[in-house]
C-alpha atoms as a PDB file:
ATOM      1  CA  UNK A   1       2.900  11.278  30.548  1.00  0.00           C
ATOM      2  CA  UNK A   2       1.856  13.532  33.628  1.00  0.00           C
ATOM      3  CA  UNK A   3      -0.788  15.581  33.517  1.00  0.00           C
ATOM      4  CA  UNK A   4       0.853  19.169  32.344  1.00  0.00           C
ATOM      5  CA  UNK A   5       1.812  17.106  28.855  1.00  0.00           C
ATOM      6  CA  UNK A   6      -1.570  15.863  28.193  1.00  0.00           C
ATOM      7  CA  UNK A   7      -3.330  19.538  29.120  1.00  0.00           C
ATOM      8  CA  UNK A   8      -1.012  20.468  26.181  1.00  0.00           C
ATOM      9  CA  UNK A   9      -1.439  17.867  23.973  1.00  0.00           C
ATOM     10  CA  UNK A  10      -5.339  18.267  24.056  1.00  0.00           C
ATOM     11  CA  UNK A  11      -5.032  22.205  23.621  1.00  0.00           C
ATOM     12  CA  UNK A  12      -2.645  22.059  21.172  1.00  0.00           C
ATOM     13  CA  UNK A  13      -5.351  19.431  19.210  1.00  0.00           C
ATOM     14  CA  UNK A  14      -8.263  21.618  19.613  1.00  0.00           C
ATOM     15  CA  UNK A  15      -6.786  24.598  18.732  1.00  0.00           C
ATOM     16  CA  UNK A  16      -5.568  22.809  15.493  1.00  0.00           C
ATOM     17  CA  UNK A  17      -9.090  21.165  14.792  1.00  0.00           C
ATOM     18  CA  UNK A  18     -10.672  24.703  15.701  1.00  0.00           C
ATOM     19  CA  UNK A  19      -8.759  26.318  12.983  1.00  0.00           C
ATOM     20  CA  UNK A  20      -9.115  23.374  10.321  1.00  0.00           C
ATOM     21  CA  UNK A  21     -12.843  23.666  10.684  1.00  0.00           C
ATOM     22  CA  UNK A  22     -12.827  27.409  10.461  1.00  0.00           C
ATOM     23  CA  UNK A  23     -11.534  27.070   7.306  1.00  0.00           C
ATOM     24  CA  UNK A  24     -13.381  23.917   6.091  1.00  0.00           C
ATOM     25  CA  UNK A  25     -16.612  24.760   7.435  1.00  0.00           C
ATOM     26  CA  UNK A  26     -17.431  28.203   9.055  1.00  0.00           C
ATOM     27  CA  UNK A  27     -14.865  31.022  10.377  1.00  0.00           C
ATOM     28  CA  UNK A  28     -17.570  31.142  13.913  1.00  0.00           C
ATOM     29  CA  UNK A  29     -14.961  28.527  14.864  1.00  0.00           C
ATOM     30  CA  UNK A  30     -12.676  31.032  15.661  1.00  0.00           C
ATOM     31  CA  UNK A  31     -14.357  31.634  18.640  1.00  0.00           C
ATOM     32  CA  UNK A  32     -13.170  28.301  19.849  1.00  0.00           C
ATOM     33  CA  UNK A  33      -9.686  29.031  19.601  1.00  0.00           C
ATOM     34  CA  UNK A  34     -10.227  32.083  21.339  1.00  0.00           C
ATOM     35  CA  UNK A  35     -11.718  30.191  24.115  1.00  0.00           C
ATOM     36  CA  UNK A  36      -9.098  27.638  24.595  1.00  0.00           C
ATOM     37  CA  UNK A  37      -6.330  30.377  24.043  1.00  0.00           C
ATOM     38  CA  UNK A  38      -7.691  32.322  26.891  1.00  0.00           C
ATOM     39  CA  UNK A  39      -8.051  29.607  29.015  1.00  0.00           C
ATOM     40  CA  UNK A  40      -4.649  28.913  28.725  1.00  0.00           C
ATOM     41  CA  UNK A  41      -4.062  32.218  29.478  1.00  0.00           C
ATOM     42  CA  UNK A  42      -5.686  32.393  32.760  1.00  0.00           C
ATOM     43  CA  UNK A  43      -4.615  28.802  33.401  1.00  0.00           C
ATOM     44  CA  UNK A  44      -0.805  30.196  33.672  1.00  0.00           C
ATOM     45  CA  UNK A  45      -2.131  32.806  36.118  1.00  0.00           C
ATOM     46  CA  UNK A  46      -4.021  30.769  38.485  1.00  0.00           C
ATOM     47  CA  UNK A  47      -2.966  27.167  38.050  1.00  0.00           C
ATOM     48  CA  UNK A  48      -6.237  25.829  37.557  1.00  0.00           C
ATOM     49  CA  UNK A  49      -8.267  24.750  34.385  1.00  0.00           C
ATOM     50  CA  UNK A  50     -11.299  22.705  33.531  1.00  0.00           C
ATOM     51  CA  UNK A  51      -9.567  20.152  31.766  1.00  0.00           C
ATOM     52  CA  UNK A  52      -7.052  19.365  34.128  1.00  0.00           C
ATOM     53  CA  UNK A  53      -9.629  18.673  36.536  1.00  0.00           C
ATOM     54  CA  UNK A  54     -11.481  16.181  34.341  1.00  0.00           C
ATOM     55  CA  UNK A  55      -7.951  14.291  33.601  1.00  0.00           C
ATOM     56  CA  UNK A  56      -7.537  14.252  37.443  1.00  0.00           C
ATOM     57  CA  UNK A  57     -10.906  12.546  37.779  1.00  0.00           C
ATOM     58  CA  UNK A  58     -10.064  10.284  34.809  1.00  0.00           C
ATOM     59  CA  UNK A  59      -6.675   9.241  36.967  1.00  0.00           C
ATOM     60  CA  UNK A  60      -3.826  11.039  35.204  1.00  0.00           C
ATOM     61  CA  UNK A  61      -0.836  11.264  37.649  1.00  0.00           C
ATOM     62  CA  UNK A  62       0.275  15.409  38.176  1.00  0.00           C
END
């Protein structure tokens, strides 16, 4: 898997988890899925987000 995959798969996972523990534990964790869904947003825009930086350190091929 390249990098773009992985950037999805781990959005797509905390934007899941965000919204199970919203409704499990406390609807503040809607603010997390906000977060990630904007930085996705800006991420199409510019290119650039936090995450794919980390993978890039951790040695995922782009």
């Amino acid at each position: 898997m390249n990098i773009e995959r992985y950037l999805r798969a781990i959005a797509g996972f905390f934007i899941l988890l965000s919204v199970l523990l919203a409704h499990y534990h406390s609807s503040y964790w809607l603010f997390f899925t906000g977060f990630v869904g904007l930085n996705l947003l800006q991420s199409a825009f510019t290119n650039w987000c936090p995450m794919m930086t980390i993978l890039k350190k951790l040695g995922v091929e782009s």
